[in-house]
C-alpha atoms as a PDB file:
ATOM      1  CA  UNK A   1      -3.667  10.717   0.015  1.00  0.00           C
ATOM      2  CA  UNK A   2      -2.364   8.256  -3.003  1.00  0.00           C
ATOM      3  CA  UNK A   3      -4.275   5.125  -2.818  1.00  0.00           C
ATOM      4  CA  UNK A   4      -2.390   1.780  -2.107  1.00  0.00           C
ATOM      5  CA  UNK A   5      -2.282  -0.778  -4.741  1.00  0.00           C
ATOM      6  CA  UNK A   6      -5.819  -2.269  -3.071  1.00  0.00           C
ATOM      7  CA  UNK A   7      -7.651   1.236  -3.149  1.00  0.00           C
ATOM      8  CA  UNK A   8      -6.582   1.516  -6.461  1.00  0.00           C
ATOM      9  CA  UNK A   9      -8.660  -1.315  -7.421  1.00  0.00           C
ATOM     10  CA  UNK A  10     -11.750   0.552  -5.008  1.00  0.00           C
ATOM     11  CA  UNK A  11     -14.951   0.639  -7.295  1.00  0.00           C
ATOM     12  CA  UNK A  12     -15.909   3.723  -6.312  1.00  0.00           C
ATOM     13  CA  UNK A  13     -12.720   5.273  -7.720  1.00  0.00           C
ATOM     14  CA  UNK A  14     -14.010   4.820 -11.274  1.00  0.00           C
ATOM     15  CA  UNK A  15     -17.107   5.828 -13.073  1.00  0.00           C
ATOM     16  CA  UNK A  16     -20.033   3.383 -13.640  1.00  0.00           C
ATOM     17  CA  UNK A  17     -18.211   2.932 -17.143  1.00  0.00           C
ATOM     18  CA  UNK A  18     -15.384   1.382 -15.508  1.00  0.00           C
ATOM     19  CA  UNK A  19     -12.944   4.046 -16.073  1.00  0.00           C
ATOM     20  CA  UNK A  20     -11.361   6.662 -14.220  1.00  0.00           C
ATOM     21  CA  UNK A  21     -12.840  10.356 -14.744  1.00  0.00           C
ATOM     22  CA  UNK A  22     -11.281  12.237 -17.047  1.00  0.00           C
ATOM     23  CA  UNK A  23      -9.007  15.144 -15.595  1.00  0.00           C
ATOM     24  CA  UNK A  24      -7.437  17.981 -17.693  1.00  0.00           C
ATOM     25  CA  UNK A  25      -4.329  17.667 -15.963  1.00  0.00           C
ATOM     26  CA  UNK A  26      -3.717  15.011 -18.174  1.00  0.00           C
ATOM     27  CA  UNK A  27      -4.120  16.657 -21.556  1.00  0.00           C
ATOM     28  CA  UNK A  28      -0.874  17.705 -23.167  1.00  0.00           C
ATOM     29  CA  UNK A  29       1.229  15.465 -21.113  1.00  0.00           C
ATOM     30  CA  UNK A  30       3.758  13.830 -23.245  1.00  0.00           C
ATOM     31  CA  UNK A  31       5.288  10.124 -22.337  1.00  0.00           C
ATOM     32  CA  UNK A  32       8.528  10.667 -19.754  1.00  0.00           C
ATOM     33  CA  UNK A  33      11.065   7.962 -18.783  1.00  0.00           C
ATOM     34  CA  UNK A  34      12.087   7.644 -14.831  1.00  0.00           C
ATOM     35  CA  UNK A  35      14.802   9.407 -13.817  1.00  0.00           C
ATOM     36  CA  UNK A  36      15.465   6.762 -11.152  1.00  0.00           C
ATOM     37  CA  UNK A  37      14.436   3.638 -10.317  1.00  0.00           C
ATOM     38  CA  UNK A  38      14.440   4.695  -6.838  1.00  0.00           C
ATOM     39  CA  UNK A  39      13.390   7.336  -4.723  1.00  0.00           C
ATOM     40  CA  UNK A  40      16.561   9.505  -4.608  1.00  0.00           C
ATOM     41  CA  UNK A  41      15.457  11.348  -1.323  1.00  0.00           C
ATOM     42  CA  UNK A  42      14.988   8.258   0.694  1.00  0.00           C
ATOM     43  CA  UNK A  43      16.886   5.348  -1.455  1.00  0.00           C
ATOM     44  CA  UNK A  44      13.535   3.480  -1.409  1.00  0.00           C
ATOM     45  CA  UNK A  45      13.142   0.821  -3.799  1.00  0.00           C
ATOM     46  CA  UNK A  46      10.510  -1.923  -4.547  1.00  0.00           C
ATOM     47  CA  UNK A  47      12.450  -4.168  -2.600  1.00  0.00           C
ATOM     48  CA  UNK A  48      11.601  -2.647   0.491  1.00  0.00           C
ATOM     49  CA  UNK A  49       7.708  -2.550  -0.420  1.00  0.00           C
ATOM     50  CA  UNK A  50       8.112   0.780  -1.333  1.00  0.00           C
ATOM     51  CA  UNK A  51       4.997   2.168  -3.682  1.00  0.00           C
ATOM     52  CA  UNK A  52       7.311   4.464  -6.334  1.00  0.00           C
ATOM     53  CA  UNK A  53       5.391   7.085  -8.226  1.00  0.00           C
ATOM     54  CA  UNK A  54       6.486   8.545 -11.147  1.00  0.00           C
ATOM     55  CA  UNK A  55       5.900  12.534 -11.672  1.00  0.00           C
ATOM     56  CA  UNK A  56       3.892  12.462 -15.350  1.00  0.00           C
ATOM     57  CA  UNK A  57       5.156  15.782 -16.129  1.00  0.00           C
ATOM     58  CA  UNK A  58       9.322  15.362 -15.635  1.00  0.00           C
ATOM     59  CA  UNK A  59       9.730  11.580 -14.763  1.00  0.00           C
ATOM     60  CA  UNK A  60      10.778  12.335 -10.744  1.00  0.00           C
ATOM     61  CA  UNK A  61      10.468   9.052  -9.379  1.00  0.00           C
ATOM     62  CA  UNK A  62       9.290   9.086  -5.117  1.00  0.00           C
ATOM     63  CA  UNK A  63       8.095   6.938  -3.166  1.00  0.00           C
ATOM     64  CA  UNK A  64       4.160   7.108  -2.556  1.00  0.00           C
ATOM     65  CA  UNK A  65       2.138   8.456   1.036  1.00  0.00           C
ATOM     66  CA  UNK A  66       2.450   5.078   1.953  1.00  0.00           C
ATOM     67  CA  UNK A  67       5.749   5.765   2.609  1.00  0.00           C
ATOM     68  CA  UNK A  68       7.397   7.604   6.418  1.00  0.00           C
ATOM     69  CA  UNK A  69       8.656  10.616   4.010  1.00  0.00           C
ATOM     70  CA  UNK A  70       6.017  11.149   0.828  1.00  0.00           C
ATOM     71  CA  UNK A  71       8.910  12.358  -1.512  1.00  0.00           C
ATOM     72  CA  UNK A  72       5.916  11.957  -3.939  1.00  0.00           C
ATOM     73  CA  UNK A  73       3.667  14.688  -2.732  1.00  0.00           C
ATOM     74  CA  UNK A  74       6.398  16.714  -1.515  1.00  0.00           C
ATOM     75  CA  UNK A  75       7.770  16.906  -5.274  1.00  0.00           C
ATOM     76  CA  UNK A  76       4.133  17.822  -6.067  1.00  0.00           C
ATOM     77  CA  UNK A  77       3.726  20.601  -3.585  1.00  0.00           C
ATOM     78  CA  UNK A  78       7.130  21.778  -4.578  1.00  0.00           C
ATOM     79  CA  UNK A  79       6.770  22.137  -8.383  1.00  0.00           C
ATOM     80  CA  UNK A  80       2.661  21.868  -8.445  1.00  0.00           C
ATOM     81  CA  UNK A  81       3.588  19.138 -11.196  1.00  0.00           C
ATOM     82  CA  UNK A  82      -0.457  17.058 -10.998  1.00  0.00           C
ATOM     83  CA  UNK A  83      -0.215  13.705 -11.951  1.00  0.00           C
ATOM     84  CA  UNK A  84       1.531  10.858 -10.621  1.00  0.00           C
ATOM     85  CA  UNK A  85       1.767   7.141 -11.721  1.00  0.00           C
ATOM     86  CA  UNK A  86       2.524   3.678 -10.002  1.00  0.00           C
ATOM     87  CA  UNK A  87       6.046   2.590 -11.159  1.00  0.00           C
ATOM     88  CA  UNK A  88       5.533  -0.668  -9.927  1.00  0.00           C
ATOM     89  CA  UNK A  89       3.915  -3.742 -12.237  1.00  0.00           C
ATOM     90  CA  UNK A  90       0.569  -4.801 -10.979  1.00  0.00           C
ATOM     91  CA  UNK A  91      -2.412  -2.707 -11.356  1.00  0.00           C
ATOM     92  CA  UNK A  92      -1.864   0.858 -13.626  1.00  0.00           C
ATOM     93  CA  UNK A  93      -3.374   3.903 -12.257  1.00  0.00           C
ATOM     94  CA  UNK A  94      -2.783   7.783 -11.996  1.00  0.00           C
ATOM     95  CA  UNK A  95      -3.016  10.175  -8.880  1.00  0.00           C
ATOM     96  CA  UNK A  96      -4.152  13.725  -9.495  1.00  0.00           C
ATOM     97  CA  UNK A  97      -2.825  15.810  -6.711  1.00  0.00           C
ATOM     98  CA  UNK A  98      -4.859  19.093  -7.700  1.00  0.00           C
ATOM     99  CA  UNK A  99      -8.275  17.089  -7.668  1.00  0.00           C
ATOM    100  CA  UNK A 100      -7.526  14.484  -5.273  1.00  0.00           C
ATOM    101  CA  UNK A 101      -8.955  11.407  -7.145  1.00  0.00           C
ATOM    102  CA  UNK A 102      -7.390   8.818  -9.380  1.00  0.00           C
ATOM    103  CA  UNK A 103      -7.912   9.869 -13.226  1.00  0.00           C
END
Protein backbone atom coordinates (compact mmCIF):
# COMPACT_ATOMS: atom_id res chain seq x y z
CA UNK A 1 0.00 0.00 0.00
CA UNK A 2 1.41 3.75 -0.90
CA UNK A 3 1.88 5.57 2.25
CA UNK A 4 -0.21 8.80 2.92
CA UNK A 5 1.53 12.03 3.12
CA UNK A 6 1.92 11.27 7.22
CA UNK A 7 3.48 7.68 6.68
CA UNK A 8 5.65 9.17 4.38
CA UNK A 9 7.19 11.13 7.03
CA UNK A 10 7.19 7.44 9.32
CA UNK A 11 10.85 7.07 10.71
CA UNK A 12 11.01 3.74 10.18
CA UNK A 13 10.61 4.21 6.42
CA UNK A 14 14.18 5.51 6.16
CA UNK A 15 17.51 4.21 7.18
CA UNK A 16 19.26 5.38 10.41
CA UNK A 17 21.06 7.83 7.86
CA UNK A 18 17.93 9.55 7.26
CA UNK A 19 17.41 8.47 3.80
CA UNK A 20 15.38 6.14 2.00
CA UNK A 21 17.14 2.70 0.92
CA UNK A 22 18.43 2.64 -2.18
CA UNK A 23 16.38 0.49 -4.81
CA UNK A 24 17.63 -0.46 -8.34
CA UNK A 25 14.44 0.29 -9.77
CA UNK A 26 15.55 3.62 -9.72
CA UNK A 27 18.77 3.44 -11.68
CA UNK A 28 18.44 4.43 -15.31
CA UNK A 29 15.28 6.28 -14.83
CA UNK A 30 15.40 9.45 -16.72
CA UNK A 31 13.29 12.77 -15.51
CA UNK A 32 9.44 12.51 -17.14
CA UNK A 33 6.87 15.35 -17.18
CA UNK A 34 3.01 14.43 -16.15
CA UNK A 35 0.92 13.58 -18.68
CA UNK A 36 -2.00 14.98 -16.67
CA UNK A 37 -2.55 16.87 -13.91
CA UNK A 38 -5.26 14.60 -13.04
CA UNK A 39 -6.05 11.16 -12.80
CA UNK A 40 -7.60 10.50 -16.25
CA UNK A 41 -9.42 7.23 -15.06
CA UNK A 42 -11.25 8.84 -12.24
CA UNK A 43 -10.94 12.84 -12.99
CA UNK A 44 -9.38 13.12 -9.50
CA UNK A 45 -7.57 16.14 -8.78
CA UNK A 46 -5.88 17.74 -5.68
CA UNK A 47 -8.87 19.58 -5.12
CA UNK A 48 -10.72 16.76 -4.03
CA UNK A 49 -7.80 15.57 -1.57
CA UNK A 50 -6.81 13.30 -4.01
CA UNK A 51 -2.96 11.89 -3.40
CA UNK A 52 -1.75 11.90 -7.43
CA UNK A 53 1.23 9.74 -8.17
CA UNK A 54 3.22 10.09 -10.96
CA UNK A 55 4.53 6.75 -12.86
CA UNK A 56 8.65 7.51 -12.84
CA UNK A 57 9.05 5.52 -15.86
CA UNK A 58 6.28 7.25 -18.53
CA UNK A 59 4.81 10.22 -16.46
CA UNK A 60 1.04 8.39 -15.99
CA UNK A 61 -0.37 10.47 -13.46
CA UNK A 62 -3.20 8.30 -10.85
CA UNK A 63 -4.44 8.87 -8.02
CA UNK A 64 -2.74 7.00 -4.94
CA UNK A 65 -4.37 3.68 -2.68
CA UNK A 66 -5.77 6.26 -0.75
CA UNK A 67 -8.04 6.67 -3.29
CA UNK A 68 -11.82 4.24 -3.92
CA UNK A 69 -10.13 3.15 -7.44
CA UNK A 70 -5.98 2.98 -7.07
CA UNK A 71 -5.50 3.99 -10.82
CA UNK A 72 -1.90 4.16 -9.39
CA UNK A 73 -1.26 0.55 -8.67
CA UNK A 74 -3.49 -0.60 -11.27
CA UNK A 75 -1.14 1.25 -13.94
CA UNK A 76 1.65 -0.57 -12.05
CA UNK A 77 0.23 -4.04 -12.20
CA UNK A 78 -0.68 -3.34 -15.76
CA UNK A 79 2.69 -2.26 -17.25
CA UNK A 80 4.98 -3.57 -14.09
CA UNK A 81 6.35 0.16 -14.45
CA UNK A 82 8.14 0.29 -10.27
CA UNK A 83 8.32 3.57 -9.06
CA UNK A 84 5.86 6.08 -8.30
CA UNK A 85 6.11 9.71 -6.95
CA UNK A 86 3.80 12.21 -4.97
CA UNK A 87 2.65 14.91 -7.48
CA UNK A 88 1.47 16.95 -4.86
CA UNK A 89 3.83 19.83 -2.98
CA UNK A 90 4.51 18.95 0.58
CA UNK A 91 6.76 16.22 1.52
CA UNK A 92 8.82 14.35 -1.71
CA UNK A 93 8.95 10.69 -1.65
CA UNK A 94 8.95 7.56 -4.04
CA UNK A 95 6.86 4.24 -3.85
CA UNK A 96 8.49 1.08 -5.15
CA UNK A 97 5.76 -1.26 -6.09
CA UNK A 98 8.16 -4.39 -6.73
CA UNK A 99 9.75 -4.01 -3.12
CA UNK A 100 7.00 -2.51 -1.31
CA UNK A 101 8.90 0.27 0.61
CA UNK A 102 9.51 3.92 -0.09
CA UNK A 103 13.10 4.37 -1.85
Amino acid sequence: MVPNQTEALDAAAVSANGQAPHCEHLDGLTPVTPQTSFCPDCRADEDRRAILLICLTCGRVGCSDGSPNQHAKAHYEKTHHPIAAAVAPGPRWRWCYVHQRLV
